[in-house]
Structures are given as structure tokens and as C-alpha cells.
C-alpha atoms as a PDB file:
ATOM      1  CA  UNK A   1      30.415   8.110  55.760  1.00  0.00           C
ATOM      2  CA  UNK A   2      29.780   8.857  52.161  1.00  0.00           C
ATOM      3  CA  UNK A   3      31.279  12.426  50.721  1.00  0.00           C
ATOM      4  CA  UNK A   4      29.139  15.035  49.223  1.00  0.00           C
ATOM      5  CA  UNK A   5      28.032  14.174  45.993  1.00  0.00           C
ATOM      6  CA  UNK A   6      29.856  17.089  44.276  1.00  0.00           C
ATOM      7  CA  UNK A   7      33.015  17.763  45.656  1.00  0.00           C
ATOM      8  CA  UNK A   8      35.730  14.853  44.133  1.00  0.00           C
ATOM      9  CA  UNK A   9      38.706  15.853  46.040  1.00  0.00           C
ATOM     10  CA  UNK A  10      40.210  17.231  43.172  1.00  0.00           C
ATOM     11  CA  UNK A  11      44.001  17.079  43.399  1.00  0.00           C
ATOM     12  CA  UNK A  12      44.972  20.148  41.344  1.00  0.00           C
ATOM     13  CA  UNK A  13      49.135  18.798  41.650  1.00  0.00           C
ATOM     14  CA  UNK A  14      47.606  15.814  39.666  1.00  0.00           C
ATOM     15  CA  UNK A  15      46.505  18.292  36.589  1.00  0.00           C
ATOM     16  CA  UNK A  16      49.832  18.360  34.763  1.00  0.00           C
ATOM     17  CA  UNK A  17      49.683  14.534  34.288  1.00  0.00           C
ATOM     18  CA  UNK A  18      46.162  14.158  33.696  1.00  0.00           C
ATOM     19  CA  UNK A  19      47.056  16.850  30.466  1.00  0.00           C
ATOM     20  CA  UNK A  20      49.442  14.094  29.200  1.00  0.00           C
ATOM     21  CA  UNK A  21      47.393  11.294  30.090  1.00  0.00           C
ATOM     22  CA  UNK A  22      45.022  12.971  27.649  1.00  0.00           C
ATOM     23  CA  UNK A  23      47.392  13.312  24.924  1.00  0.00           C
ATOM     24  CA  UNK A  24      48.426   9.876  24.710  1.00  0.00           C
ATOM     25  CA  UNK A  25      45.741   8.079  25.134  1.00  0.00           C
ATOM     26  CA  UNK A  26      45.445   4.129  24.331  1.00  0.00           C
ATOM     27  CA  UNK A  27      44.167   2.729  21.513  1.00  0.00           C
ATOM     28  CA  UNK A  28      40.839   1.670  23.754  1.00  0.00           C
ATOM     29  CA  UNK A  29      40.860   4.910  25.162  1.00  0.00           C
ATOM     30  CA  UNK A  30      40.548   6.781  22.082  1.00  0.00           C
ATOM     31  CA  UNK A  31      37.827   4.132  20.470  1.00  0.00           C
ATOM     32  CA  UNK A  32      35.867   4.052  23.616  1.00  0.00           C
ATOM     33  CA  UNK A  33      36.074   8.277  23.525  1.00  0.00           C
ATOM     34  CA  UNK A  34      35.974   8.609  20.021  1.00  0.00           C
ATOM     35  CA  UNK A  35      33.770   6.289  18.968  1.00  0.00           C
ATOM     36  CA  UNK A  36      31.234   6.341  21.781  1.00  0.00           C
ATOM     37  CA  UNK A  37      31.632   8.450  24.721  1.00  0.00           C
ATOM     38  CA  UNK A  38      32.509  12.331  23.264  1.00  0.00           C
ATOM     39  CA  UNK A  39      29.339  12.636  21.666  1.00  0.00           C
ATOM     40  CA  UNK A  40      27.396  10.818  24.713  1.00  0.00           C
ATOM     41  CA  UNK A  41      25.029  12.810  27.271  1.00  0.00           C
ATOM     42  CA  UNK A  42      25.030  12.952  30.394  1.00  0.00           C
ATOM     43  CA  UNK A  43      28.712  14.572  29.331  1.00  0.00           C
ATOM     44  CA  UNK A  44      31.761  12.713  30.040  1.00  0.00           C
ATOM     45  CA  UNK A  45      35.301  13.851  30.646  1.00  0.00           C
ATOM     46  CA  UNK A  46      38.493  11.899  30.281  1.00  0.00           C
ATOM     47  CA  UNK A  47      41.435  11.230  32.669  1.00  0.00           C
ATOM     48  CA  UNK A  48      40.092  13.153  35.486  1.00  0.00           C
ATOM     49  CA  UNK A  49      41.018  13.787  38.820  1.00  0.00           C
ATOM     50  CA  UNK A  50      39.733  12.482  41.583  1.00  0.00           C
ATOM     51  CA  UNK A  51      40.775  12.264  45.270  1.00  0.00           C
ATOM     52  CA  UNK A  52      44.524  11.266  44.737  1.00  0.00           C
ATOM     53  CA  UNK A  53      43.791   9.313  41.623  1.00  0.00           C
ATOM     54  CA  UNK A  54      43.299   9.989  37.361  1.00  0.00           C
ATOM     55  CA  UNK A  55      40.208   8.301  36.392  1.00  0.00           C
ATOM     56  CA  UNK A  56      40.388   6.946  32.544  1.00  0.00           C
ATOM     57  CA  UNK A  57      36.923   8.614  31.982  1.00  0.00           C
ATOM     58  CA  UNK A  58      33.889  10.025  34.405  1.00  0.00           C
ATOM     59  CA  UNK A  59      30.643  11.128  34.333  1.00  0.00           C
ATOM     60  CA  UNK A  60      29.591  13.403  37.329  1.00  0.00           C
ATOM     61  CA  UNK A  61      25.690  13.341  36.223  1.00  0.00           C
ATOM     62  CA  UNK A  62      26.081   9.656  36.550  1.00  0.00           C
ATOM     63  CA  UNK A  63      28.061   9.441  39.883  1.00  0.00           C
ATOM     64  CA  UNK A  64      30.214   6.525  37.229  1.00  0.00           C
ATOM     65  CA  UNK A  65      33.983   6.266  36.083  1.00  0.00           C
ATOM     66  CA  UNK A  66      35.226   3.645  33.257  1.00  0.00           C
ATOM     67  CA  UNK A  67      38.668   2.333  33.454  1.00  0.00           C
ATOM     68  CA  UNK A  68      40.048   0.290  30.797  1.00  0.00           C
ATOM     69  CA  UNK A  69      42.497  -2.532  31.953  1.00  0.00           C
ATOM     70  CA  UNK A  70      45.683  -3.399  30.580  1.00  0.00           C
ATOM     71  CA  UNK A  71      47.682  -6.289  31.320  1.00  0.00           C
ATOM     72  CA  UNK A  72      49.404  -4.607  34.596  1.00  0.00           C
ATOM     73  CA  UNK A  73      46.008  -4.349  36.379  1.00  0.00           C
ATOM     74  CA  UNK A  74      45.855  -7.928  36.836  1.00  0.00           C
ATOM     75  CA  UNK A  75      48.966  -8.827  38.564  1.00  0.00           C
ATOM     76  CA  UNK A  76      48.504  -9.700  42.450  1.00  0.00           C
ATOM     77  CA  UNK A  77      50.017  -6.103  42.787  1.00  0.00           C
ATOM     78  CA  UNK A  78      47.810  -4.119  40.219  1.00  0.00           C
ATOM     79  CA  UNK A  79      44.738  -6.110  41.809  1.00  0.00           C
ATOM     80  CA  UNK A  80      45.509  -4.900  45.034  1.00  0.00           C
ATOM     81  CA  UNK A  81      46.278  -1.413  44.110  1.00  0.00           C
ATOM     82  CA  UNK A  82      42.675  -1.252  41.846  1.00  0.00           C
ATOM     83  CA  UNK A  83      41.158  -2.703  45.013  1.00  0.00           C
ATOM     84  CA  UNK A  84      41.846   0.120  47.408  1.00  0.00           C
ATOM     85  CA  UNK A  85      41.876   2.784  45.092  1.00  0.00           C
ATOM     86  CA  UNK A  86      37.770   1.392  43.998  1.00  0.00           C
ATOM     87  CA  UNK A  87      37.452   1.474  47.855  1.00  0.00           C
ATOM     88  CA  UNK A  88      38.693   5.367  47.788  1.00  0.00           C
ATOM     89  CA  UNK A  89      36.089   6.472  44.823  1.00  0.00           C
ATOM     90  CA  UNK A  90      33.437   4.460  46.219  1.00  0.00           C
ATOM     91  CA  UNK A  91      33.695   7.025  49.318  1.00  0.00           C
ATOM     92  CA  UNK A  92      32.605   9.635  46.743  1.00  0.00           C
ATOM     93  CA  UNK A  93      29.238   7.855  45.982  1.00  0.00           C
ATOM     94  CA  UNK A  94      30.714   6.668  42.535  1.00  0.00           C
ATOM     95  CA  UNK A  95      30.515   3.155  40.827  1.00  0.00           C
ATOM     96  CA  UNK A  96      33.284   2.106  38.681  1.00  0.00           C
ATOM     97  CA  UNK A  97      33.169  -0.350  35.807  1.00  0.00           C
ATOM     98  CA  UNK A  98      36.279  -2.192  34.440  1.00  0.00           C
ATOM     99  CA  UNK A  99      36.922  -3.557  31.113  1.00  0.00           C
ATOM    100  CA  UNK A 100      40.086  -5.075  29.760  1.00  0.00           C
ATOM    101  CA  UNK A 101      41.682  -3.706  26.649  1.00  0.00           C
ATOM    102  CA  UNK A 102      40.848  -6.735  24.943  1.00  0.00           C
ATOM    103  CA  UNK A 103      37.335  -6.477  25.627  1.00  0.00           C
ATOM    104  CA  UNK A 104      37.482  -2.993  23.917  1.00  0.00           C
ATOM    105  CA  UNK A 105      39.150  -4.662  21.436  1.00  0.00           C
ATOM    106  CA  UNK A 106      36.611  -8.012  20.453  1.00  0.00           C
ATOM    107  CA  UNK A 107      33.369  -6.995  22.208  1.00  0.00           C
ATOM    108  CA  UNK A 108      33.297  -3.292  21.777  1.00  0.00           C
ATOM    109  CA  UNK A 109      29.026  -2.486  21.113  1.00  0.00           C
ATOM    110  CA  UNK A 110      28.788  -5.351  24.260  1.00  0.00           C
ATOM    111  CA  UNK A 111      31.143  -3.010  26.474  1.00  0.00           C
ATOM    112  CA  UNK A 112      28.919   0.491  25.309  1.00  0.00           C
ATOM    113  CA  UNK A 113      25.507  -1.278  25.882  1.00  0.00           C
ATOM    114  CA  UNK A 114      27.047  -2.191  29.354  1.00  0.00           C
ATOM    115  CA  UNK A 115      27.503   1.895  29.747  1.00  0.00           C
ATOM    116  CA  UNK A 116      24.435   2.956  28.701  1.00  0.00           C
ATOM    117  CA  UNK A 117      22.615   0.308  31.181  1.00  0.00           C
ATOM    118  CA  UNK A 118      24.570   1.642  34.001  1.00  0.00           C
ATOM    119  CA  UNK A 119      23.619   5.290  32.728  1.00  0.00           C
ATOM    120  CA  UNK A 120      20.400   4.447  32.849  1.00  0.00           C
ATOM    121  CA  UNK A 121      20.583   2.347  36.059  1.00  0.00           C
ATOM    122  CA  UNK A 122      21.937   5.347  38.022  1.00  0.00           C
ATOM    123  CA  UNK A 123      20.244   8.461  36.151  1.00  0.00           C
ATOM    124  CA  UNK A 124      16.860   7.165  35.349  1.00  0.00           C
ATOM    125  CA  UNK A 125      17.713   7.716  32.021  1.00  0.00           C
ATOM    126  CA  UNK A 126      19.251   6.173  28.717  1.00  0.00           C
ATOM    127  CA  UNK A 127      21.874   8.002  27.376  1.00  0.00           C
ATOM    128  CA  UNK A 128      21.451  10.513  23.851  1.00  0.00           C
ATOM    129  CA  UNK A 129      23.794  10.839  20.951  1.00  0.00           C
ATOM    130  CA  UNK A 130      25.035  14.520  19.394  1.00  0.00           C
END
């Protein structure tokens, strides 16, 4: 059974580390924010909660969350983990889209055309620029 579209299941015990989580971002994090996603509409927020989970960044207008993959996400363990927790946030009617660090890192106007298709895919709509 899919959950209403706008309750998340917002874990309010989860706020204090999505604050630091904020603060020290990664280096992808703050390119992909910086450079591309602050200034995006539909409006996107970083490391937010959902269900028992931070997200690395979400867009409710969207139904979409982007998570940026470092190295641990693709041990047998980190698959698994990112398996069930895709499962979880796919109960809330979202989508979520992966992309390694690297691919932040060497193929970063490839990973934001990527966004704005999905945007676009599940709004209707292309994203717009402030």
C-alpha cells in the first residue's frame, strides 16, 4: 500500500543529526547544492528526514531524493543496507537516484541533466534557475 503523498514519516529524533549532516557536507554534496540544486525549482532541501532515514537531498514537488555514493555504499553490506532502505522510501511514492562521488566528480553537467529529466519525467515540467 503506498503512503500519502505528503506525510514522510518525519523522525523529529533524527533532526539533530540531519543539522550536522548539513554542516559538513561532502565535497559532491556542496557542488551538487551549490552549484546546481539551491537555486533549482521545484525547491529542494538537503539531508532531510524521512521515515527513519536522512536523505542527501529531496524534492517533495517531485516525489525524488538524490543520494551521492561514496565508496562504503558499495560493499555487499552498504548494498544491502541501500537496498532496503530504497524499498522503505519507495513506500512513500518517491524515486531515488544514485550517483557515485566520482561521477560528481568527472561527469558533473551529465549527472544535473539526469535531474532535470527526472524533474521533468515526474512533474511535467523542466526545472527553472533563480
Amino acid at each position: 500500500m503506498e503512503k500519502d503523498y505528503y506525510f514522510t514519516g518525519y523522525n523529529s529524533s533524527l533532526c539533530d543529526t540531519a543539522r550536522m549532516l548539513r554542516k559538513n557536507m561532502t565535497k559532491q554534496e556542496r557542488h551538487l547544492w551549490y552549484d546546481y540544486l539551491k537555486n533549482c525549482s521545484p525547491r529542494w532541501l538537503r539531508q532531510r528526514v524521512i521515515d527513519q532515514y536522512i536523505v542527501d537531498f529531496y524534492c517533495s514537488k517531485a516525489k525524488l531524493i538524490v543520494e551521492l555514493d561514496g565508496s562504503q555504499h558499495y560493499t555487499v553490506s552498504g548494498e544491502e543496507y541501500d537496498s532496503v532502505r530504497t524499498e522503505v522510501l519507495e513506500q512513500y511514492g518517491l524515486e531515488v537516484i544514485r550517483f557515485s562521488n566520482d561521477e560528481i566528480d568527472r561527469r558533473f553537467n551529465d549527472s544535473c541533466r539526469f535531474i532535470e529529466e527526472k524533474i521533468k519525467e515526474r512533474t511535467g515540467k523542466y526545472p527553472v534557475y533563480r
